[in-house]
C-alpha atoms as a PDB file:
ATOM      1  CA  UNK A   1       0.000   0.000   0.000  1.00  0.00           C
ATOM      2  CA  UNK A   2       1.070   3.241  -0.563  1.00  0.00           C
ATOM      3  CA  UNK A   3       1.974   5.977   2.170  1.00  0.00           C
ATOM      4  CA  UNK A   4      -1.688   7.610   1.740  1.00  0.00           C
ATOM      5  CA  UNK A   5      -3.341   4.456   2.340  1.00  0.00           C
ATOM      6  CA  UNK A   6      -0.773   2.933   5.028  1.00  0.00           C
ATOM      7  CA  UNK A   7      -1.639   6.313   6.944  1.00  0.00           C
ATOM      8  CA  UNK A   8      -4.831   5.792   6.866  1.00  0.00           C
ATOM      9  CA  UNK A   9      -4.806   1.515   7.985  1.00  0.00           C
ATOM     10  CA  UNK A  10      -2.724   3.070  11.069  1.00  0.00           C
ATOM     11  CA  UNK A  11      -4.300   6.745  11.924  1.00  0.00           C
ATOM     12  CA  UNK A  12      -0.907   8.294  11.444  1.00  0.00           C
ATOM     13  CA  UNK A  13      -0.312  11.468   9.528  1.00  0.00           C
ATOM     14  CA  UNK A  14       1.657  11.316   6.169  1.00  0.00           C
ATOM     15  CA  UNK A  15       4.631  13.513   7.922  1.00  0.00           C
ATOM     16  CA  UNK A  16       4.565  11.267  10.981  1.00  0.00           C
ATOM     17  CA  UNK A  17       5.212   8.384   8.608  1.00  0.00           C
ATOM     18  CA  UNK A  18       8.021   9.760   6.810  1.00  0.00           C
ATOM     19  CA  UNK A  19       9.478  10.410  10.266  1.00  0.00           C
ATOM     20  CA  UNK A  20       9.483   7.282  11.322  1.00  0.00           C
ATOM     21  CA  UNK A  21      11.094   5.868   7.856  1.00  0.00           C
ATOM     22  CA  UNK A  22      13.703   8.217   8.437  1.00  0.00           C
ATOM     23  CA  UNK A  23      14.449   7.116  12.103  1.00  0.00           C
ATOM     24  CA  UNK A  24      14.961   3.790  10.562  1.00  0.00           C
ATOM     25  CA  UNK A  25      11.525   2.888  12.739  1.00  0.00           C
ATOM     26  CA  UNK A  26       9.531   1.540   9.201  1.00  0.00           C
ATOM     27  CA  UNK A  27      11.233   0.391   6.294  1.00  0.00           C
ATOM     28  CA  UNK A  28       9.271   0.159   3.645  1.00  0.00           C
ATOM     29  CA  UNK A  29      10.004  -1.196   0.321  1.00  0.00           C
ATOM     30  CA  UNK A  30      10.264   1.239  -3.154  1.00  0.00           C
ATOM     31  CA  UNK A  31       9.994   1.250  -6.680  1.00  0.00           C
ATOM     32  CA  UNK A  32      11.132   2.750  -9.698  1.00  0.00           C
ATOM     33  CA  UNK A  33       8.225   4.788  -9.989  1.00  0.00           C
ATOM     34  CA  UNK A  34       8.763   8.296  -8.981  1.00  0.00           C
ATOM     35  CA  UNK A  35      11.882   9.495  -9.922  1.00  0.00           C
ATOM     36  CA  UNK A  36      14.238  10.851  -7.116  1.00  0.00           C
ATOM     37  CA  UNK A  37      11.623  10.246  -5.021  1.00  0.00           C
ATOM     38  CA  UNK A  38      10.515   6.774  -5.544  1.00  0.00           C
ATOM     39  CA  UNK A  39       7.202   5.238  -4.375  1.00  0.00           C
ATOM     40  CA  UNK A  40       7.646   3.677  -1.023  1.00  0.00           C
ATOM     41  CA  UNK A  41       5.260   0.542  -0.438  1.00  0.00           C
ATOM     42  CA  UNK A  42       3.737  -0.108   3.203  1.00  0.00           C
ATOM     43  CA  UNK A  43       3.023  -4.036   4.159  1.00  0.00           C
ATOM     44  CA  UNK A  44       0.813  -5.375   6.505  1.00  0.00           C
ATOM     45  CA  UNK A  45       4.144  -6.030   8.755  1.00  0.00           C
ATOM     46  CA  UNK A  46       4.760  -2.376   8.531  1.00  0.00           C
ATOM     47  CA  UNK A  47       1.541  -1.876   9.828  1.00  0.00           C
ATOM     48  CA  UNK A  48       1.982  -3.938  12.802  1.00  0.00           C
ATOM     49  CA  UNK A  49       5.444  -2.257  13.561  1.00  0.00           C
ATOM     50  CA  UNK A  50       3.158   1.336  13.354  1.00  0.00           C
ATOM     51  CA  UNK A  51       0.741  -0.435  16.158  1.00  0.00           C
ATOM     52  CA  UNK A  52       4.156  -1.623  18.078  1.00  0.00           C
ATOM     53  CA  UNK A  53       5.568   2.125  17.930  1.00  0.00           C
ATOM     54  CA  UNK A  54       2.085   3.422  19.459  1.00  0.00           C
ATOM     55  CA  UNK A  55       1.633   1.179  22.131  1.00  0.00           C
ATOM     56  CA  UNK A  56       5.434   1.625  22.627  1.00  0.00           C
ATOM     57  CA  UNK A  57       4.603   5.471  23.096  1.00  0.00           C
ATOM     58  CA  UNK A  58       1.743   4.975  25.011  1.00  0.00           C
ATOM     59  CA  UNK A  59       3.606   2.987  27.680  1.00  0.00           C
ATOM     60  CA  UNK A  60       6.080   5.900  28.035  1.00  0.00           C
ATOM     61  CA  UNK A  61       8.809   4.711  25.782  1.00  0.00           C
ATOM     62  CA  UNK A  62      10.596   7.219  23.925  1.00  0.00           C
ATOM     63  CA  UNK A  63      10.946   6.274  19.940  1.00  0.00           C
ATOM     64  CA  UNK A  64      14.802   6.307  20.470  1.00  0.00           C
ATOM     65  CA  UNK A  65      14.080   3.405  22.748  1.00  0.00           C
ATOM     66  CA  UNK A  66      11.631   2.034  20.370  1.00  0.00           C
ATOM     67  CA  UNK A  67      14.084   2.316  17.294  1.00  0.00           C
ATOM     68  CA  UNK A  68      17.003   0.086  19.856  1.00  0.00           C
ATOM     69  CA  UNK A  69      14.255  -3.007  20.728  1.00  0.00           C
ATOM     70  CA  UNK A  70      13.071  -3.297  17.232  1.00  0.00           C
ATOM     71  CA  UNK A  71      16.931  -3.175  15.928  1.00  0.00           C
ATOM     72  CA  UNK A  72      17.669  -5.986  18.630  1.00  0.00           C
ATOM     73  CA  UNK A  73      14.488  -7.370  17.319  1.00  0.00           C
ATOM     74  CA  UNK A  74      15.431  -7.539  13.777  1.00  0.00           C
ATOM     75  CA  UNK A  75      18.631  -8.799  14.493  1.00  0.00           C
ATOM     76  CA  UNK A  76      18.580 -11.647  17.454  1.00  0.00           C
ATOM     77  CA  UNK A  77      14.396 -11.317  18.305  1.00  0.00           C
ATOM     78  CA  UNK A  78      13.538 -10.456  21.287  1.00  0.00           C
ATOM     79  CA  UNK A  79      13.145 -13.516  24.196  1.00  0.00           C
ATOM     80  CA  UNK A  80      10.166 -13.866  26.420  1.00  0.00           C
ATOM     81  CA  UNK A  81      12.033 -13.003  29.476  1.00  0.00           C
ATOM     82  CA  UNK A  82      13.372  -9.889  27.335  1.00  0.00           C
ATOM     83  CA  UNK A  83       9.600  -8.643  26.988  1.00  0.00           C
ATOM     84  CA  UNK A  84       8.849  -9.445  30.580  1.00  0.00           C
ATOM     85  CA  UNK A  85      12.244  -7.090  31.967  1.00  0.00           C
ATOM     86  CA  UNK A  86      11.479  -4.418  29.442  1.00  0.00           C
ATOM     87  CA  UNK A  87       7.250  -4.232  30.193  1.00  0.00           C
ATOM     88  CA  UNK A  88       8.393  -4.403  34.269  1.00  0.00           C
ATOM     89  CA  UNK A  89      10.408  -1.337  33.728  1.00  0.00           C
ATOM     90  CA  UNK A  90       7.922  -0.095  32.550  1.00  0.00           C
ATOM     91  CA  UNK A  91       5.274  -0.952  34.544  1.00  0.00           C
ATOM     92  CA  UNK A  92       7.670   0.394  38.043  1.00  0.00           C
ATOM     93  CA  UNK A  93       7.487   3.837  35.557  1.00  0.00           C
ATOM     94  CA  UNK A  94       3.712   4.256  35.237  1.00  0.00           C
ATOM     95  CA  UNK A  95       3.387   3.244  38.522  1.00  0.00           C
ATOM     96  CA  UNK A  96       5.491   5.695  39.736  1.00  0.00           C
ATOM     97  CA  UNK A  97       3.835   8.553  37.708  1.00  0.00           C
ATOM     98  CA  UNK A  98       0.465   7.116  39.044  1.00  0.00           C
ATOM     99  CA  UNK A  99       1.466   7.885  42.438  1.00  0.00           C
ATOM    100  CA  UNK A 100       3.209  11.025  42.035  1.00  0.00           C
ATOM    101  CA  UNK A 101      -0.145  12.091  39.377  1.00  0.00           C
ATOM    102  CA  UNK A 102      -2.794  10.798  42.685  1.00  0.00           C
ATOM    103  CA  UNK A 103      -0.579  13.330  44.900  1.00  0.00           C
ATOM    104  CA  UNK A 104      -0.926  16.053  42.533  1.00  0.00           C
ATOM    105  CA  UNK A 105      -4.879  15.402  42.104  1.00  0.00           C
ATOM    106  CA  UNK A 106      -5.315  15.394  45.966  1.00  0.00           C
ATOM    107  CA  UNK A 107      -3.958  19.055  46.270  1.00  0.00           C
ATOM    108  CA  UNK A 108      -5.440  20.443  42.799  1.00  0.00           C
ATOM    109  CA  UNK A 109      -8.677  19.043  45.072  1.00  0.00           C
ATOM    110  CA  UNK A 110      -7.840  20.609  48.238  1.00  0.00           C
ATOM    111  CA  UNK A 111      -6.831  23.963  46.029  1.00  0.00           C
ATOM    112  CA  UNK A 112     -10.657  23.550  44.380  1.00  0.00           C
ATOM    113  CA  UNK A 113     -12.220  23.119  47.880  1.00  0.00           C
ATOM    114  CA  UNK A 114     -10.429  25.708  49.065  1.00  0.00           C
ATOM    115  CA  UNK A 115     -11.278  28.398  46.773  1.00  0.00           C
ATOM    116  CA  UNK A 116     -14.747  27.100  46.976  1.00  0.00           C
ATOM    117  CA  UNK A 117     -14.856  28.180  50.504  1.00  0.00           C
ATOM    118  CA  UNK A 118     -13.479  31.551  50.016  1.00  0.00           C
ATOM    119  CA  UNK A 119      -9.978  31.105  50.701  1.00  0.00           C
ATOM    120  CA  UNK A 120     -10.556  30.215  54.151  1.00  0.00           C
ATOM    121  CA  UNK A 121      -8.588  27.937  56.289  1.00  0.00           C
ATOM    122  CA  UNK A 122      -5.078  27.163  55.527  1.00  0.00           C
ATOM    123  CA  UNK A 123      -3.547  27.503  51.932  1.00  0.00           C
ATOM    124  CA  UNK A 124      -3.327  23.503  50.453  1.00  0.00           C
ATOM    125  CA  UNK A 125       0.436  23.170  50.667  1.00  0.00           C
ATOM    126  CA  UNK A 126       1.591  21.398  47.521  1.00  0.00           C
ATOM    127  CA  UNK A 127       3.800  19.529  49.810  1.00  0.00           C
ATOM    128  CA  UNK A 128       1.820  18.310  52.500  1.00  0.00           C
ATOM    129  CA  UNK A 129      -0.162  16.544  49.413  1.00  0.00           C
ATOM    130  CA  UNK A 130       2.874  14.543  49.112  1.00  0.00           C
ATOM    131  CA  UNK A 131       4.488  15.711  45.943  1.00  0.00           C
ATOM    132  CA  UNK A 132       8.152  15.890  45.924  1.00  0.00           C
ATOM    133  CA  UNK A 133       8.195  19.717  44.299  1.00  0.00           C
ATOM    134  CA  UNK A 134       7.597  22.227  46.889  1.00  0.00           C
ATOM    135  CA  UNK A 135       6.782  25.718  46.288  1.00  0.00           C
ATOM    136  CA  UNK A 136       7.714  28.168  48.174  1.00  0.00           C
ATOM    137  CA  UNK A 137       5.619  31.568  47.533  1.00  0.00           C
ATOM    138  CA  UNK A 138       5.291  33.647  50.782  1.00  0.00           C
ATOM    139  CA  UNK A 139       2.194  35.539  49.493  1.00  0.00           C
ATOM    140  CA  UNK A 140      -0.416  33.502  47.913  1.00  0.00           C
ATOM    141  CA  UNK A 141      -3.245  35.052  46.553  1.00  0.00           C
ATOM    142  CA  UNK A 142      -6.784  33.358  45.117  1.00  0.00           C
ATOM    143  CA  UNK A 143      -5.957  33.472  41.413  1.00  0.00           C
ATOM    144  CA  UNK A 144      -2.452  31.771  41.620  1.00  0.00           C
ATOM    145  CA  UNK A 145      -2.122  27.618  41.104  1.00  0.00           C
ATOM    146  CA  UNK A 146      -0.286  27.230  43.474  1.00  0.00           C
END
């Protein structure tokens, strides 16, 4: 298939595409057609290894990362046990944002309630929600975030 209808089978844009061929991340196969810049032709393999880079994204990896499993991919495989060590880092990352995202959502909360009651009460300390960033600002006023 050609780029217009590969970007289409896998919701990516024409320029993300051509991105990824250049990173090395698709490799698509070409013909004589089109001069100096020959057709490229999309397979339903490629289209899989768009699905792979998504999900790959999605899970926090960045496509540099992406580009080094598929190269050991293409040139040992990758093992069970591989998949398993790569998706449990991963899995310790998300986990880790999902804990630091819960403490930011408990002060944005406390912020909401607070400014729902007037301002009244203590300020919601960003760091007695449990984030690791503190802020310090000595005069905090209703229309600031923090």
């Amino acid at each position: 298939m050609l780029i217009s209808d590969f970007a289409g089978a896998t919701g990516l844009s024409r320029d993300t595409v051509r991105f990824y061929v250049r990173l090395g991340l698709l490799r698509p196969g070409t013909s004589d057609k089109g001069g100096r810049h020959p057709y490229q032709f999309f397979t339903a393999e490629d289209v899989q290894t768009a699905e792979v880079i998504r999900v790959g994204q999605s899970l926090g990896l960045s496509l540099k990362e992406i580009a080094a499993l598929d190269t050991e991919r293409r040139e040992s495989g990758i093992t069970g046990a591989r998949l398993i060590e790569i998706l449990s880092g991963q899995l310790a990352s998300l986990e880790a944002k999902a804990t630091e995202l819960e403490k930011m959502t408990r002060f944005v909360r406390a912020k909401i309630d607070w400014l729902a009651a007037g301002g009244k009460g203590p300020h919601p300390n960003f760091g007695q929600c449990g984030c690791d960033v503190q802020i310090g600002v000595s005069a905090r006023s209703n229309d600031s975030f923090a």
